[in-house]
Protein backbone atom coordinates (compact mmCIF):
# COMPACT_ATOMS: atom_id res chain seq x y z
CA UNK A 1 11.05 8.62 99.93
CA UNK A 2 10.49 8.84 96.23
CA UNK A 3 7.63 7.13 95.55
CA UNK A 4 6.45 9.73 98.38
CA UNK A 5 7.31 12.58 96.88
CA UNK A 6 3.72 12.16 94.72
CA UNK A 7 1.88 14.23 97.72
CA UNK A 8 3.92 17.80 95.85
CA UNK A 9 2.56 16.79 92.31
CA UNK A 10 -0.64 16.53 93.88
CA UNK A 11 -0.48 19.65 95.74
CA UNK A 12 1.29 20.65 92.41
CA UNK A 13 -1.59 19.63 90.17
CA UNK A 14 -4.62 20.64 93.03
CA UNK A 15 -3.48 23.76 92.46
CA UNK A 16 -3.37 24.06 89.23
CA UNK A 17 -7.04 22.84 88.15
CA UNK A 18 -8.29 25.08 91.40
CA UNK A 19 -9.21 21.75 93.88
CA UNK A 20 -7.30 23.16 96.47
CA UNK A 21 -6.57 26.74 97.61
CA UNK A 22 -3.45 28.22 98.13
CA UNK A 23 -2.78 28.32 101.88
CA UNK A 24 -0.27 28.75 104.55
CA UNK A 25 -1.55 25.95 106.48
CA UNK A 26 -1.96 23.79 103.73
CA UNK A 27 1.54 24.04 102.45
CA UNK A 28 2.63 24.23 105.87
CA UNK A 29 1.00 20.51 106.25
CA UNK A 30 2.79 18.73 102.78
CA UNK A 31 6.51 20.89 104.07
CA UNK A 32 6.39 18.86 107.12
CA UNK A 33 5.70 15.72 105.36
CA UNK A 34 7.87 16.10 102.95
CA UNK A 35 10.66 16.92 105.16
CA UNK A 36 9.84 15.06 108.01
CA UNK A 37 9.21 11.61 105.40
CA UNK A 38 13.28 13.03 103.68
CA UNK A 39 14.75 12.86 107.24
CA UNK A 40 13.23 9.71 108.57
CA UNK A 41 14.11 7.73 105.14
CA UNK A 42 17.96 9.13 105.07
CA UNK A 43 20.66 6.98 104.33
CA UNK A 44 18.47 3.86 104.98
CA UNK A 45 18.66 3.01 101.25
CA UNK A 46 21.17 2.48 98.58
CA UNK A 47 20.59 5.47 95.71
CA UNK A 48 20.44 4.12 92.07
CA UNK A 49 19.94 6.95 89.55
CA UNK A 50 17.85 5.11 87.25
CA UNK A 51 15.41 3.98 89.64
CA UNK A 52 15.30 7.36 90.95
CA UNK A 53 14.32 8.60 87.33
CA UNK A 54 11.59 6.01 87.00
CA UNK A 55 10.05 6.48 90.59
CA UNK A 56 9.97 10.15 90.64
CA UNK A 57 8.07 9.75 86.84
CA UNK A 58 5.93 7.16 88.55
CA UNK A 59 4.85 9.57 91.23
CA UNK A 60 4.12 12.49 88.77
CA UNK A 61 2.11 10.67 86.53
CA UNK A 62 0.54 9.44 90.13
CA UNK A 63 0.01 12.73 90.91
CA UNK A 64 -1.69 13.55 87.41
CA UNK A 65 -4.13 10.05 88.01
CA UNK A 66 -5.69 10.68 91.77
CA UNK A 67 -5.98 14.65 90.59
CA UNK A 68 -7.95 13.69 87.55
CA UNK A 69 -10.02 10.96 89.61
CA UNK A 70 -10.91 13.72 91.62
CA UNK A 71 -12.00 16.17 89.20
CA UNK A 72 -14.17 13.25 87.91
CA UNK A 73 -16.01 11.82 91.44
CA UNK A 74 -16.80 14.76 92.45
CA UNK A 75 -18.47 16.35 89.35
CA UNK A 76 -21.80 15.64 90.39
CA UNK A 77 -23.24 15.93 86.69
CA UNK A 78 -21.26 13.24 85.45
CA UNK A 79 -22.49 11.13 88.31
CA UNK A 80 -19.29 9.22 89.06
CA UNK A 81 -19.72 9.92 92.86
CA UNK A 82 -19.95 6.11 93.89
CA UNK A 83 -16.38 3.83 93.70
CA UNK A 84 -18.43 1.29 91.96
CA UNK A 85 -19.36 3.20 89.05
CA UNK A 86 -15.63 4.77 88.21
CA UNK A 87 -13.63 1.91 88.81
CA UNK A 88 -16.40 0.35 86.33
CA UNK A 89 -15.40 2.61 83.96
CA UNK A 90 -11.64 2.93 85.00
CA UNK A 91 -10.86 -0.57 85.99
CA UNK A 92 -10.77 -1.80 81.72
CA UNK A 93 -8.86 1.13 80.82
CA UNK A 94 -5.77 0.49 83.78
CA UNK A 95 -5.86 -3.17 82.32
CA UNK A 96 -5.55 -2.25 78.67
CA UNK A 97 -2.45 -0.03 79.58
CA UNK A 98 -0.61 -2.45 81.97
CA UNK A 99 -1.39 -5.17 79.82
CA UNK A 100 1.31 -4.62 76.73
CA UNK A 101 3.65 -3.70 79.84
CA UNK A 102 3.31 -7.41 81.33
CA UNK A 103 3.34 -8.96 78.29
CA UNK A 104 6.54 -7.29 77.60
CA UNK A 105 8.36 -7.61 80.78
CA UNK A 106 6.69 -10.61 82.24
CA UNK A 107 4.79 -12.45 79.52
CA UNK A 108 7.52 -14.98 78.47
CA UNK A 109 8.69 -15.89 81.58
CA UNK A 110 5.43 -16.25 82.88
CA UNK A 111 5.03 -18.39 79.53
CA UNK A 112 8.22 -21.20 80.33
CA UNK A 113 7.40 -20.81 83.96
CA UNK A 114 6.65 -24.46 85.18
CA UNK A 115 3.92 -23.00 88.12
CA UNK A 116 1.91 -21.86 84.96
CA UNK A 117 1.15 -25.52 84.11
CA UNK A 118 0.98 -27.19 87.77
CA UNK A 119 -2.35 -26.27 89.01
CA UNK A 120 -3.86 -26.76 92.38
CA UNK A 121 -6.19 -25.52 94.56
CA UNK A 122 -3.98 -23.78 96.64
CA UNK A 123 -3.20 -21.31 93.49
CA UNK A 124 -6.91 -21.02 92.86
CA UNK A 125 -7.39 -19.74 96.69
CA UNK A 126 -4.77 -17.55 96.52
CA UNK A 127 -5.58 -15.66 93.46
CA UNK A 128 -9.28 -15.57 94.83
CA UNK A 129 -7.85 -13.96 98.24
CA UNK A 130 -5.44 -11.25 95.93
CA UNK A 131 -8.32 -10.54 94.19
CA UNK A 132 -10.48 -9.60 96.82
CA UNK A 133 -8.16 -7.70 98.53
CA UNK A 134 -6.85 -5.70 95.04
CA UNK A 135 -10.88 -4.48 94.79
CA UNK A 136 -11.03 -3.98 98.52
CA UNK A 137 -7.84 -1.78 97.81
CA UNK A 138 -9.41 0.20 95.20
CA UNK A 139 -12.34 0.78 96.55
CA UNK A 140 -11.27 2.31 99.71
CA UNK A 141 -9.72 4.79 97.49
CA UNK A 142 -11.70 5.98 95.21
CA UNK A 143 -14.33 6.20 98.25
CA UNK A 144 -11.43 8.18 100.17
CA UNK A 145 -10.97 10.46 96.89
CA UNK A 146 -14.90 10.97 96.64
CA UNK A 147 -15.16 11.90 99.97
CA UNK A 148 -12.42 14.42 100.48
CA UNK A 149 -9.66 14.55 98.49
CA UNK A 150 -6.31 13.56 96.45
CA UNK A 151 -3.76 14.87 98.94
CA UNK A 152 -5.95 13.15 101.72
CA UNK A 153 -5.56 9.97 100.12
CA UNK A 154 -1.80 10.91 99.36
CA UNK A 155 -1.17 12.05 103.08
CA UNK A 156 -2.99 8.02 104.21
CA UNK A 157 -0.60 6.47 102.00
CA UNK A 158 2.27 8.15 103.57
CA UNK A 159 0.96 7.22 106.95
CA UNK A 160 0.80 3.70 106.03
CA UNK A 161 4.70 3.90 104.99
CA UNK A 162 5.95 5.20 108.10
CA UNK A 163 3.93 2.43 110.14
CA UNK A 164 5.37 0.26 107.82
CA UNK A 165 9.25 1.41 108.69
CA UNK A 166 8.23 1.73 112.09
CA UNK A 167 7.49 -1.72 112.30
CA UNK A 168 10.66 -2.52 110.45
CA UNK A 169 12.39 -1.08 112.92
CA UNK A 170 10.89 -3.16 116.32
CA UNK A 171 10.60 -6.76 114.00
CA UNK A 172 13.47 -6.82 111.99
CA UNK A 173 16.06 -4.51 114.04
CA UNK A 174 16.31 -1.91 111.50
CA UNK A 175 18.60 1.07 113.27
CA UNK A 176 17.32 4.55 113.01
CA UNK A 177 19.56 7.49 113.73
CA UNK A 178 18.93 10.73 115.89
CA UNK A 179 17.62 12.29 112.45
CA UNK A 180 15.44 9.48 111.22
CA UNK A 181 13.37 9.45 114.45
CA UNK A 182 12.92 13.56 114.41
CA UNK A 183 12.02 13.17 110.92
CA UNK A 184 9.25 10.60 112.12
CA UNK A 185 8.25 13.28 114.87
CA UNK A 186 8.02 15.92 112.08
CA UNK A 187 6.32 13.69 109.12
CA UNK A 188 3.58 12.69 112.33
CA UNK A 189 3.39 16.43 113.18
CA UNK A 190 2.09 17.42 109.58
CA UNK A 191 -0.55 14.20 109.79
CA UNK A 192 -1.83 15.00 112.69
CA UNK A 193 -2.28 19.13 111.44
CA UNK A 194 -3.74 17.84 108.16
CA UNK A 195 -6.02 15.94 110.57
CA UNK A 196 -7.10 18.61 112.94
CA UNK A 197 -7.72 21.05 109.74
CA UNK A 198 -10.00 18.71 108.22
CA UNK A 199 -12.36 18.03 111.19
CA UNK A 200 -12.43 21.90 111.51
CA UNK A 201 -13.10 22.38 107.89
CA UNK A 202 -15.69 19.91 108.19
CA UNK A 203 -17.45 21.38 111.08
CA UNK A 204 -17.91 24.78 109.38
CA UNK A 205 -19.63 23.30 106.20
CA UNK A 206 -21.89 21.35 108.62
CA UNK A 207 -22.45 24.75 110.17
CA UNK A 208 -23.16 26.74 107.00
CA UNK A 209 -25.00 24.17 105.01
CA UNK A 210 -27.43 24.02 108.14
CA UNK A 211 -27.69 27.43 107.83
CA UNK A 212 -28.13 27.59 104.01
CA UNK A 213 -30.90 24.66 104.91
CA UNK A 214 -32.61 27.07 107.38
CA UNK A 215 -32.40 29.76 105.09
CA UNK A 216 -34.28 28.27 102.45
CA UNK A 217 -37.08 26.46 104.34
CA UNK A 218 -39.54 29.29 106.13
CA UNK A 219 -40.85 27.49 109.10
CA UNK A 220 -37.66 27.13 110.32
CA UNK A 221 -36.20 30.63 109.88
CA UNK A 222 -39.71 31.65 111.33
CA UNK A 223 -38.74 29.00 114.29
CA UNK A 224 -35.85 30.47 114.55
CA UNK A 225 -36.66 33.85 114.74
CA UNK A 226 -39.55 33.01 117.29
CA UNK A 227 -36.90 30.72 119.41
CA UNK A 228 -33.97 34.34 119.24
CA UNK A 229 -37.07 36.71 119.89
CA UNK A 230 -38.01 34.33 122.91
CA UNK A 231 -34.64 34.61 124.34
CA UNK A 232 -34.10 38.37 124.06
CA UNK A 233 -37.04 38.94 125.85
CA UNK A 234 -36.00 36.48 128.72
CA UNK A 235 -32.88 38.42 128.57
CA UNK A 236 -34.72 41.80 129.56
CA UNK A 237 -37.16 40.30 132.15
CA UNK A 238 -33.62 39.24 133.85
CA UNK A 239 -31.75 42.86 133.67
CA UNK A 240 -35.08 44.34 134.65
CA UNK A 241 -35.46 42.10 137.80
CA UNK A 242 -31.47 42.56 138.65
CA UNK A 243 -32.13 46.64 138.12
């Protein structure tokens, strides 16, 4: 639930640099999440303070990262639009940070391991195949940020959680109480509206950037106008004929 908790410092941070306005619906959507994510998730773990500290940084600084990456795809001057190009320029950066942070933490044990120094082609495969999927992973979302937004890819993420404890659930017997499965009917109702207010958001730019489109290009207002003038004249041959 934590680690979750990064979809209100997006919202948080969305706000803040003006990415996202400041509506009922749209704070109506994280609420239910949020809640919904809180019920499903309580007392089905243990509660450590210190890992609490550390996650709930973690997901702020999360927050501050996908808001930034989206403030930087979709500038369309500094043409950073395609995945390929920021995680170009991203992709060295993230390693030079996490880099001290392994060698610190996992460096020498890495070092006396006895799997550093037995290789075989199994280990070869395997890194290939964690590989591939790590750049497939990171490419689906910076394409996901460049095409809509932070607290889109945010709101996925959770969706991918809850399948995850659903699953847990019907393959390893997890229990859930009366609570935990309203608080999967709620954190599913706020999807599903986040959903339904996207398609309708995306219909009505369709609609006015056709329009804009039309505006700007004179045979087809003229088209247009001809095609509405045609009609309104059909429309009085028929109330003339009914008179």
């Amino acid at each position: 639930m934590t680690k979750s908790s990064a979809i209100l410092f997006i919202l948080l941070f969305s706000l803040l640099f003006k990415l996202e306005e400041v509506r009922v619906a749209l704070l109506l959507v994280v609420l239910l999440i949020a809640g919904g994510l809180f019920m499903f998730t309580y007392k089905s773990t243990q509660f450590n303070t210190q890992g609490f500290v550390l996650v709930l940084c973690a997901s702020f600084l999360g927050g501050i990262r996908w808001t930034l990456t989206q403030i930087l795809m979709q500038k369309a001057e500094l043409g950073l639009q395609n995945p390929i190009d920021i995680m170009f320029h991203l992709q060295p950066l993230m390693f030079l940070g996490l880099f001290p942070l392994f060698a610190v933490f996992e460096g020498l044990p890495l070092s006396i391991s006895e799997k550093l120094f037995h290789f075989h082609e199994d280990l070869v495969g395997k890194l290939f195949l964690g590989g591939i999927l790590a750049f497939g992973l990171g490419f689906s979302e910076f394409l996901l940020v460049s095409r809509t937004s932070s607290l889109t890819l945010s709101i996925a993420g959770i969706f991918k959680e809850i399948c995850i404890l659903f699953l847990a659930t019907r393959l390893l017997g997890d229990h859930l109480s009366l609570l935990n499965w309203l608080g999967f009917a709620v954190c599913l109702s706020g999807i599903s509206l986040h959903v339904i207010l996207k398609a309708m958001n995306s219909k009505g730019e369709k609609a006015l950037k056709l329009h804009k489109e039309a505006s700007s290009d004179p045979d087809v207002e003229l088209l247009l106008r001809h095609t509405e003038h045609g009609e309104e004249e059909k429309e009085d041959v028929e109330t003339r004929q009914q008179h």
